[in-house]
C-alpha atoms as a PDB file:
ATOM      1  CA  UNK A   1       0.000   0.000   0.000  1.00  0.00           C
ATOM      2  CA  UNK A   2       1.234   3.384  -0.868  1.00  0.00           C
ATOM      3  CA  UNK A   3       1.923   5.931   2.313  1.00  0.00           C
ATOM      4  CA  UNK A   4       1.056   9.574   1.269  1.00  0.00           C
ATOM      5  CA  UNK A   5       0.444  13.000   2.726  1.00  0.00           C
ATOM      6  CA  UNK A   6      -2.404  15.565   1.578  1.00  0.00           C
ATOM      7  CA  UNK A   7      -2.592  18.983   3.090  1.00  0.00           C
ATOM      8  CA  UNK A   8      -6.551  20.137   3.275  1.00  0.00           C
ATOM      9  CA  UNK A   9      -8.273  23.280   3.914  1.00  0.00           C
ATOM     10  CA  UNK A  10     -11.487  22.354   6.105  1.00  0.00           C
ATOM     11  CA  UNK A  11     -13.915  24.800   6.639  1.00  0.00           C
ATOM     12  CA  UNK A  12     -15.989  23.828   9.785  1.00  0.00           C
ATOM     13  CA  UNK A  13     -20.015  25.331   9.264  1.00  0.00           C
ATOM     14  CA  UNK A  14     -20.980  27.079  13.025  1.00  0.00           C
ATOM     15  CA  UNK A  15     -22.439  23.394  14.399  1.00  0.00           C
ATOM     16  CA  UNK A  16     -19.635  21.800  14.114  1.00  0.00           C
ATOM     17  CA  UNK A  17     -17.180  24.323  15.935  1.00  0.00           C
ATOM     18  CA  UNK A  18     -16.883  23.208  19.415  1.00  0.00           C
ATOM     19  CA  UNK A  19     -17.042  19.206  18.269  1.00  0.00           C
ATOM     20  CA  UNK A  20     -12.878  18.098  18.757  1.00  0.00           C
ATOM     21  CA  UNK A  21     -13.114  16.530  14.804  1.00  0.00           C
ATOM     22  CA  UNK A  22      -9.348  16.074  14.043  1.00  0.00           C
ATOM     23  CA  UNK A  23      -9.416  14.277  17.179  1.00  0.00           C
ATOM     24  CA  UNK A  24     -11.845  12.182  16.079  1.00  0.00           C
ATOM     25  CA  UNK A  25     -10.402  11.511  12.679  1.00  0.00           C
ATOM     26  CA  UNK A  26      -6.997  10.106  14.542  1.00  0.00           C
ATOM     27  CA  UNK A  27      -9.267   7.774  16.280  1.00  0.00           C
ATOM     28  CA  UNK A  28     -11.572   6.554  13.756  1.00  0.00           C
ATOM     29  CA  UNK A  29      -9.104   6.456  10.649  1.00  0.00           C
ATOM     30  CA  UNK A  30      -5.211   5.148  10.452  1.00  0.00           C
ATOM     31  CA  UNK A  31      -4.212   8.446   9.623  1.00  0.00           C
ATOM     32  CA  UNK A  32      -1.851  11.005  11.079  1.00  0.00           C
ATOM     33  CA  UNK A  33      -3.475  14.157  11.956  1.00  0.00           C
ATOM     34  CA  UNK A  34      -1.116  17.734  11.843  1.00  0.00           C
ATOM     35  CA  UNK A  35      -2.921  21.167  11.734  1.00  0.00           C
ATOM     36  CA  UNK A  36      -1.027  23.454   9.879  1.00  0.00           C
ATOM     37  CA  UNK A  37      -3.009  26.333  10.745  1.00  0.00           C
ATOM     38  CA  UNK A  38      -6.046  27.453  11.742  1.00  0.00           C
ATOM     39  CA  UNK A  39      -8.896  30.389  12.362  1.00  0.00           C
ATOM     40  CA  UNK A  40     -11.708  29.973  14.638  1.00  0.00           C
ATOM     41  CA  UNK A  41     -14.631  32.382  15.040  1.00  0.00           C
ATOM     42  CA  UNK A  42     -18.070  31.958  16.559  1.00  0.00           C
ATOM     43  CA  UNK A  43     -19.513  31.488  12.965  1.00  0.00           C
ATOM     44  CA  UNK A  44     -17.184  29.486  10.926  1.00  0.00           C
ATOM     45  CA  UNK A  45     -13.495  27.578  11.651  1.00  0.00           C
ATOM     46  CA  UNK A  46     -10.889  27.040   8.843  1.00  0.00           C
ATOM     47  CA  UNK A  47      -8.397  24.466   9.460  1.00  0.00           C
ATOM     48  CA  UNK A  48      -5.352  23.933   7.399  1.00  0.00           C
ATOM     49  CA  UNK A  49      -4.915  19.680   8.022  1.00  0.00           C
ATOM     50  CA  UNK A  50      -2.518  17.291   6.722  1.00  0.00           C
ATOM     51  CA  UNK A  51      -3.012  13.990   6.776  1.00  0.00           C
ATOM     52  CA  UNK A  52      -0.696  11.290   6.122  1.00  0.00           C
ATOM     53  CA  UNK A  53      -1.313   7.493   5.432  1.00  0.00           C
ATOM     54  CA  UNK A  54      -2.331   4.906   3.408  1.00  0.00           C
ATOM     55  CA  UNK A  55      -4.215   6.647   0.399  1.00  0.00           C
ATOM     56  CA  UNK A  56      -7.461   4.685   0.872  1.00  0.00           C
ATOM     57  CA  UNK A  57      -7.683   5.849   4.582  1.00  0.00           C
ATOM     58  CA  UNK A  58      -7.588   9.160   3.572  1.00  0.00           C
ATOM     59  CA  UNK A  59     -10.002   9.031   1.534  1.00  0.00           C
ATOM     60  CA  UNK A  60     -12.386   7.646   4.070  1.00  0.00           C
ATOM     61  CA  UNK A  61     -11.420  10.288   6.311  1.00  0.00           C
ATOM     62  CA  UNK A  62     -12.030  13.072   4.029  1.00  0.00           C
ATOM     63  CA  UNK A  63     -15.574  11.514   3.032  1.00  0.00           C
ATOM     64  CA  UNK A  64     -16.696  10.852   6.930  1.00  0.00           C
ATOM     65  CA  UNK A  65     -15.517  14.983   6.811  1.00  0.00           C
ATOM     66  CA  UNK A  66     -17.865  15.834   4.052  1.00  0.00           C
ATOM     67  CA  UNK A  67     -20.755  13.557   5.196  1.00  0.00           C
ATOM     68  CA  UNK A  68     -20.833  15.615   8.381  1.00  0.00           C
ATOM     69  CA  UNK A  69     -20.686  19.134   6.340  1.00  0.00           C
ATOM     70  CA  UNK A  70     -17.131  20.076   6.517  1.00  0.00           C
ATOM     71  CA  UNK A  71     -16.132  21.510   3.203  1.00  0.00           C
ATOM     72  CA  UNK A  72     -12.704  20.077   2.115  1.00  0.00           C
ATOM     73  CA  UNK A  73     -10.428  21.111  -0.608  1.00  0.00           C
ATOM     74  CA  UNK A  74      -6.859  20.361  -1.202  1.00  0.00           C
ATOM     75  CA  UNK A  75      -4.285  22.869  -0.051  1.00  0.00           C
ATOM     76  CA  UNK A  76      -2.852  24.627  -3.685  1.00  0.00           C
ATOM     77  CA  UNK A  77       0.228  26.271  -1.939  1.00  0.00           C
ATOM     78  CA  UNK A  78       1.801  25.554   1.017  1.00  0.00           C
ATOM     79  CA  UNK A  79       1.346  28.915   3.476  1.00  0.00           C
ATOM     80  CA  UNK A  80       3.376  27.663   6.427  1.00  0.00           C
ATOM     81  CA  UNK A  81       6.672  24.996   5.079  1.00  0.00           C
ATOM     82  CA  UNK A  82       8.378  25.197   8.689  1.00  0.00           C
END
């Protein structure tokens, strides 16, 4: 199986603020969680997420994300390399 890393922008709707979901993602998925960075505000959160493992367990991950109404896309540039 082939190990790789995505980088993700999530974008968290109001509901889903306060619920600890890269938390749950480690737990649920063989995937290595690392938030890159991150804005939180009573209304929306945007998380900057990589995730690194085997490619098929990412993808699960990043469907149980959309199924619960996170938006995901893929990180175009890296922001923050260090």
């Amino acid at each position: 199986m082939a190990k790789d890393t995505q980088r993700l922008w999530l974008m968290y709707p109001s509901r889903l603020i306060t619920r600890p979901v890269v938390y749950e993602i480690g737990h649920k998925f063989q995937v290595v969680t690392n938030i890159r960075q991150c804005s939180v505000t009573p209304e929306v959160g945007i998380v900057s997420l990589e995730l690194e493992g085997e490619r098929d367990e990412i993808k699960k991950a990043i469907a149980w994300l959309e199924e619960l109404g996170v938006k995901v896309e893929p990180v175009e540039i890296s922001v923050i390399e260090s």
